[in-house]
Protein backbone atom coordinates (compact mmCIF):
# COMPACT_ATOMS: atom_id res chain seq x y z
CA UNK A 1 5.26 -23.03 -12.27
CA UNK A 2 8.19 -20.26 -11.15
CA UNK A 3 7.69 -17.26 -11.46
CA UNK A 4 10.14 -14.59 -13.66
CA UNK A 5 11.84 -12.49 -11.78
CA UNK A 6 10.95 -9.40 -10.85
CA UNK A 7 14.34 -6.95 -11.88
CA UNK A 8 14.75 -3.23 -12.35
CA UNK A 9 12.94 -3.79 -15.69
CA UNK A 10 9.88 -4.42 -14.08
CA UNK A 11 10.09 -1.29 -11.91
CA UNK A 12 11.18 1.08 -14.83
CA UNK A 13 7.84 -0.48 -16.69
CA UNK A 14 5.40 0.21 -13.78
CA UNK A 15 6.87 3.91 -13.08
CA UNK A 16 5.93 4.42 -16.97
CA UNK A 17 2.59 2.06 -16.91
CA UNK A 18 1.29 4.02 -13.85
CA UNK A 19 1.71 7.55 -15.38
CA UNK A 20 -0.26 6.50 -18.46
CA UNK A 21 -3.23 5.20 -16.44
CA UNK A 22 -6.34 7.04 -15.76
CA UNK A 23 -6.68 6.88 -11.54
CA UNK A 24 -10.18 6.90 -10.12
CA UNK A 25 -10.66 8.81 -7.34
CA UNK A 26 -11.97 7.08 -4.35
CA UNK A 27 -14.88 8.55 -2.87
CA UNK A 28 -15.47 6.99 -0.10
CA UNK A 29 -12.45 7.89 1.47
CA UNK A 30 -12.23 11.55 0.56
CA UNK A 31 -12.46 12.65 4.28
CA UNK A 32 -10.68 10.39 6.23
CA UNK A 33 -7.75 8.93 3.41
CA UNK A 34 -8.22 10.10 -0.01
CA UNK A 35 -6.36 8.58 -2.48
CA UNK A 36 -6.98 6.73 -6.00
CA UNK A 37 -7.46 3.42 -7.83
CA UNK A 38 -6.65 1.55 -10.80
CA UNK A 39 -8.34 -1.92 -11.22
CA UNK A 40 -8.30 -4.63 -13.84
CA UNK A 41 -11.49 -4.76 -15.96
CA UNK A 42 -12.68 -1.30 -15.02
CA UNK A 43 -9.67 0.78 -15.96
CA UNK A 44 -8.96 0.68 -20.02
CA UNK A 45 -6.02 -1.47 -20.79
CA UNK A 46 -5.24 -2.42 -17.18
CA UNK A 47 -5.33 -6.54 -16.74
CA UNK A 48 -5.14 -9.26 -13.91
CA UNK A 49 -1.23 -9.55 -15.14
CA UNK A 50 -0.52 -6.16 -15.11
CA UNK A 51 -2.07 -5.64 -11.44
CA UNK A 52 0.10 -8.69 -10.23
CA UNK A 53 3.23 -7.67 -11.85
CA UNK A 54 2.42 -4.33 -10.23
CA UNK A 55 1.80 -5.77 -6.94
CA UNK A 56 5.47 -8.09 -6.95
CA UNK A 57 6.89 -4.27 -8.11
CA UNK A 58 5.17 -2.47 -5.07
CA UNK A 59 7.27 -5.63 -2.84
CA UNK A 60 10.10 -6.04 -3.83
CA UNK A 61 11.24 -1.91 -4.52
CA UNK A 62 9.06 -1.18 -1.93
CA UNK A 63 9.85 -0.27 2.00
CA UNK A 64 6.95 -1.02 4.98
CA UNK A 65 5.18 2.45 6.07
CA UNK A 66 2.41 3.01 8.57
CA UNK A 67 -1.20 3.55 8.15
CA UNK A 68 -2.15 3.90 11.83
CA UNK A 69 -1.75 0.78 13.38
CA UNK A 70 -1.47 -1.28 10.08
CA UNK A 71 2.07 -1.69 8.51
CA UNK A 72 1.64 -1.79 4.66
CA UNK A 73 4.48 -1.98 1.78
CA UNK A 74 4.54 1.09 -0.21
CA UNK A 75 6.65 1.92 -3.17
CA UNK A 76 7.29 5.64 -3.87
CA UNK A 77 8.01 7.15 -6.75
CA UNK A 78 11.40 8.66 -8.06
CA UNK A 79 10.13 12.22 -7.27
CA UNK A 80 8.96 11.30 -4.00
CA UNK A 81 5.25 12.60 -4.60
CA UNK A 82 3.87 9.63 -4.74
CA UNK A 83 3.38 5.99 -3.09
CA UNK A 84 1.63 2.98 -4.64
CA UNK A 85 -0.05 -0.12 -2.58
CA UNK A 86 -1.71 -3.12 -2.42
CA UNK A 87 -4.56 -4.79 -0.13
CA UNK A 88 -4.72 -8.04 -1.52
CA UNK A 89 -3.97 -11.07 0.94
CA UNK A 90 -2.03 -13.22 -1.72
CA UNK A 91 0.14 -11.43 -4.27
CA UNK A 92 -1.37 -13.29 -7.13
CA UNK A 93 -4.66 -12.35 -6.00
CA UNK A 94 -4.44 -8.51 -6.86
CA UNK A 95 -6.48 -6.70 -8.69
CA UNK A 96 -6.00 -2.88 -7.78
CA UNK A 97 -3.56 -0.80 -7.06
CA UNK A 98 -4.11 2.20 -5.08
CA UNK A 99 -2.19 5.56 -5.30
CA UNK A 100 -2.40 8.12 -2.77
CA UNK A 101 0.56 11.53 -2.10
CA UNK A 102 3.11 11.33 0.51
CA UNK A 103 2.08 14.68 2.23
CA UNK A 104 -0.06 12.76 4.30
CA UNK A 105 0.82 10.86 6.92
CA UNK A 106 -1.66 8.44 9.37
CA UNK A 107 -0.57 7.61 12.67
CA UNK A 108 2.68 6.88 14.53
CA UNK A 109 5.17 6.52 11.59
CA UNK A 110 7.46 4.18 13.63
CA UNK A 111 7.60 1.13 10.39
CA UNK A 112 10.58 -0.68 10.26
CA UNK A 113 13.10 0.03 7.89
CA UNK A 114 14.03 -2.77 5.34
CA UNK A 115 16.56 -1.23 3.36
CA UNK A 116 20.03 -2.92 3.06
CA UNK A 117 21.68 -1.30 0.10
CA UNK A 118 22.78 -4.53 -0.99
CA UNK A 119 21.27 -6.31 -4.08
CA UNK A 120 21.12 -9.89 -3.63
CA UNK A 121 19.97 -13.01 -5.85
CA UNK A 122 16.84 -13.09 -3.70
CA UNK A 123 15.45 -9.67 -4.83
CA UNK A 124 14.00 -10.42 -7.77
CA UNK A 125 12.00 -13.95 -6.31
CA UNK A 126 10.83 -12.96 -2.85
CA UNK A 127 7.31 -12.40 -3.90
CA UNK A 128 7.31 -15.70 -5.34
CA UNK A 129 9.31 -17.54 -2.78
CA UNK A 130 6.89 -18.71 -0.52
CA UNK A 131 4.33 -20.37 -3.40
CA UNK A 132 7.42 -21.64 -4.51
CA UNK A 133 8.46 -23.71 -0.77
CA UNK A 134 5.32 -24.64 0.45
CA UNK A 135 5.36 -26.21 3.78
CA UNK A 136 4.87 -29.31 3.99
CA UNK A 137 1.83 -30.96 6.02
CA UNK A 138 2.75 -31.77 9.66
CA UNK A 139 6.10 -29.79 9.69
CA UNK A 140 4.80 -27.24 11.93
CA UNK A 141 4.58 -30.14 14.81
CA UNK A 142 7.67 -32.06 14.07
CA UNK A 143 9.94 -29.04 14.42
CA UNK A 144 7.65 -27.72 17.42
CA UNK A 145 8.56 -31.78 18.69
CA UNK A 146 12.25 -31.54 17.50
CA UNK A 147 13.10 -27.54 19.30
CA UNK A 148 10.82 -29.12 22.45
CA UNK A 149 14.27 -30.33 24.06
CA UNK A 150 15.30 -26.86 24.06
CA UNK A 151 12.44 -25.35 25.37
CA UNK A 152 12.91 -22.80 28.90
CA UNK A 153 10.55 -22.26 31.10
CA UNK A 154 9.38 -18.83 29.16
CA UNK A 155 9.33 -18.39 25.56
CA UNK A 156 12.26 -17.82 23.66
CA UNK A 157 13.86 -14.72 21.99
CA UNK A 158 14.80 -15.84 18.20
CA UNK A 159 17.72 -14.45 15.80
CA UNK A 160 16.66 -15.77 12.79
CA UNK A 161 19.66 -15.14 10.24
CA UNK A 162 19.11 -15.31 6.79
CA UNK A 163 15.72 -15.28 7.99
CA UNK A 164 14.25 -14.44 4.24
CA UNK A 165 10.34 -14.47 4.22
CA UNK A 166 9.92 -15.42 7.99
CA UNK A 167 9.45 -19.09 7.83
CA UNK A 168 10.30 -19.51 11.40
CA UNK A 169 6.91 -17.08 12.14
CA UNK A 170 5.29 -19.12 9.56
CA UNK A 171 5.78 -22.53 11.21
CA UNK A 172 4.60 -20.57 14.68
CA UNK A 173 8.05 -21.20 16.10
CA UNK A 174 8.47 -18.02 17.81
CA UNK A 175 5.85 -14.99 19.16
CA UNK A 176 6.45 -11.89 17.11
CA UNK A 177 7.51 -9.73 19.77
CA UNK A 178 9.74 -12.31 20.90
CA UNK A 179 11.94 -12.37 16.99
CA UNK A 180 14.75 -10.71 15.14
CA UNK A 181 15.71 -11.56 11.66
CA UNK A 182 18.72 -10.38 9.84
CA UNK A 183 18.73 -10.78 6.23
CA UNK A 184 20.42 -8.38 3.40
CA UNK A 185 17.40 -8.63 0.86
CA UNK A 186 14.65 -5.63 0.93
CA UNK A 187 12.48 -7.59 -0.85
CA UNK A 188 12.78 -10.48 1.11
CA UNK A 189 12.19 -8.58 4.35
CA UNK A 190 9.42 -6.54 2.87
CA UNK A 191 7.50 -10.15 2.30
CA UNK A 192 8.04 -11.47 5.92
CA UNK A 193 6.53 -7.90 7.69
CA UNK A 194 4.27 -8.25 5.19
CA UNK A 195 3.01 -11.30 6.91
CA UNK A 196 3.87 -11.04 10.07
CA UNK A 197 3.74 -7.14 10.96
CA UNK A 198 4.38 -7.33 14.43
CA UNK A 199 7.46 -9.06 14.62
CA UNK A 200 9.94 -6.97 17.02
CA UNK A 201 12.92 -6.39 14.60
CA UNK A 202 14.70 -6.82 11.35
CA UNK A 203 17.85 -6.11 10.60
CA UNK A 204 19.04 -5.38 6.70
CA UNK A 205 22.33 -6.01 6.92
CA UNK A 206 24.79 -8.95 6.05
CA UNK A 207 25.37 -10.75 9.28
CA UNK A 208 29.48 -10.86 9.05
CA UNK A 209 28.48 -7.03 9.08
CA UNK A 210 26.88 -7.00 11.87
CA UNK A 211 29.27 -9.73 13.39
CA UNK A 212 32.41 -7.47 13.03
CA UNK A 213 30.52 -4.33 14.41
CA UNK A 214 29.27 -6.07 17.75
CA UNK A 215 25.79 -5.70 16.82
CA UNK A 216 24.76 -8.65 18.96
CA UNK A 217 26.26 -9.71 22.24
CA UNK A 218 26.76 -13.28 23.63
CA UNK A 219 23.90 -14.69 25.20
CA UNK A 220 21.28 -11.98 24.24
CA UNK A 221 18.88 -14.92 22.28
CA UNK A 222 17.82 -18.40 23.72
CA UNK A 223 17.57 -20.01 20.07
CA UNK A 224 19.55 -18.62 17.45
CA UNK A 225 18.66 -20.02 13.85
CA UNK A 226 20.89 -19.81 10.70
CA UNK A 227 20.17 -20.50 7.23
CA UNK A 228 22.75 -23.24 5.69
CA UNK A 229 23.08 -21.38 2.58
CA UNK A 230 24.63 -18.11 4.92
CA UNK A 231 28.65 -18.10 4.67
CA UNK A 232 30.34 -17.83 7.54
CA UNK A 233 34.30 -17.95 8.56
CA UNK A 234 34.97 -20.37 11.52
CA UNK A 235 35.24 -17.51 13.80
CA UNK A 236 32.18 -16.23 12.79
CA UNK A 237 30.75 -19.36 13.53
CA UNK A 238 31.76 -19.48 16.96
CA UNK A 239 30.55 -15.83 17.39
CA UNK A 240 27.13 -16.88 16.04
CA UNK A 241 27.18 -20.10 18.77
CA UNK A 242 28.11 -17.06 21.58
CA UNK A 243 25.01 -14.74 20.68
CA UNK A 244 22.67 -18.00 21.70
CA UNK A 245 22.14 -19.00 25.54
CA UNK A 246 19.96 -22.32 24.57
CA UNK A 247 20.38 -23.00 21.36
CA UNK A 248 21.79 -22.89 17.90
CA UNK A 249 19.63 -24.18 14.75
CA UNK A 250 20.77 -24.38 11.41
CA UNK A 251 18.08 -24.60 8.69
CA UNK A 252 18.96 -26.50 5.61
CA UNK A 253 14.97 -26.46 3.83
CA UNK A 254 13.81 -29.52 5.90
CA UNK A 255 16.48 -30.60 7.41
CA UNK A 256 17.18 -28.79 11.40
CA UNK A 257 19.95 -29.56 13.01
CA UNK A 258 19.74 -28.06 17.19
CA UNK A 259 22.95 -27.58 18.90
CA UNK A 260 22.03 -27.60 22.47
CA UNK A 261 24.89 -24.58 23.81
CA UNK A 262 23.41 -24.04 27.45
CA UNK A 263 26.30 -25.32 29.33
CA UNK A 264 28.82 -23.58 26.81
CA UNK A 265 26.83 -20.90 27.65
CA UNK A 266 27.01 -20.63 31.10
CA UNK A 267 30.70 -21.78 31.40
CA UNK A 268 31.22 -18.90 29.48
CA UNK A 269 29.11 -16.59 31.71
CA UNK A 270 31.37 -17.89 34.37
CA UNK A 271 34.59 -17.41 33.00
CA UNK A 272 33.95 -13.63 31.90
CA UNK A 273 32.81 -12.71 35.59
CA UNK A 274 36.12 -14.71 37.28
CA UNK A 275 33.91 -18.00 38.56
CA UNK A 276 35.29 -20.95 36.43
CA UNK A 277 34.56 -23.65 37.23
CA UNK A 278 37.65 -25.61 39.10
């Protein structure tokens, strides 16, 4: 079943919800993180719907923050006093919210940022996007099998644009330290380092953006992936085919197509430094 969407609505109720709520303190951590709690069943009025609506709030207005060496999603309020969280592993799982004050920090604060300042259709169904494109059984291996004619000698580095929740880190494509994805939705970026913390770098921005400021050179990823659904000019295009050495891969849901580019690649290399080929 979808999912609403999750608009400004939703974040205008929880910023009103969460100041009428009585938040327990948690004990337990008064020394090392204090903070406080509201949980379904326990606190009056709060339910299982409330602490999931919460909880697709907290990811999609949210932005990813530090807590040592753990990167969490943490909305904070208007006033900046405040930040609100979630532990659970699956969004629809949730059933507390914690609340602690932004005077204290806990570790390097060196979090991505995932803000774009764009608002895109995506916003308001990343936390639902995933449960709602399953991957199929066995599609890890055939697009391991399909990419395997592209494969180097060392692992790649990845641009994935439009890269939404991560699905390239999902199918195992890629090591995180090895991956860039560009995409202009917070929300959408918030869910992938949700999942996959350690991936080296996102980019909020929209990629003809980042295209006509020279944000990536040619040849500085082996595989280069692209969403179908991204719009691109024919010169943009052919500047997206330049930033890959090996390969470009567009992405239409199940459907990859690979572009082997290597010898493009290095006739271009060749040409640039005066050693064309004759």
């Amino acid at each position: 079943m979808t999912q609403d969407r999750i608009t400004r609505a939703d974040l205008d109720w929880w910023l009103v919800r969460a100041n009428e709520l009585e938040w327990i303190f948690a004990k337990t951590y008064a020394a090392t993180a204090p903070h406080h709690y509201v949980v379904e069943n326990r606190t009056a009025g709060v339910t299982h719907e409330d602490m999931v609506r919460a909880a697709r709030v907290i990811y999609t207005f949210g932005q990813p923050g530090k807590y040592y060496s753990v990167t969490k999603i943490y909305l904070v309020s208007p006033d900046g006093r405040c930040r609100w969280w979630t532990e659970d592993r699956h969004i629809t799982d949730t059933t507390l919210v914690n609340r602690a004050t932004t005077e204290l920090f806990y570790g390097v604060q060196n979090a991505q940022s995932t803000i774009s300042g764009i608002e895109t259709p995506f916003d308001g169904i990343a936390t639902s996007w995933d449960a709602e494109h399953l991957i199929p059984d066995g599609e890890p291996e055939r697009v391991k099998q399909l990419l395997a004619g592209v494969r180097g000698t060392y692992p790649p580095h990845v641009l994935d644009i439009g890269c939404g929740t991560g699905r390239v880190l999902d199918l195992g494509l890629v090591a995180p330290d090895r991956y860039a994805g560009v995409d202009s939705s917070q929300a959408m970026l918030n869910l992938l380092l949700r999942k996959h913390p350690r991936a080296a770098a996102v980019y909020p921005v929209d990629i003809r953006s980042a295209l006509r400021t020279g944000e990536f050179t040619p040849g500085q990823f082996d595989w280069v992936f692209i969403d179908s659904s991204v719009e691109l000019s024919a010169a943009e295009r052919d500047q997206v085919e330049q930033i890959a050495r090996v390969a470009v891969i567009v992405v239409d849901e199940t459907e990859w197509t690979v572009s082997d580019v290597s010898n493009t690649s290095v006739q271009r290399i060749l040409a640039e430094h005066g050693h064309a080929s004759t």
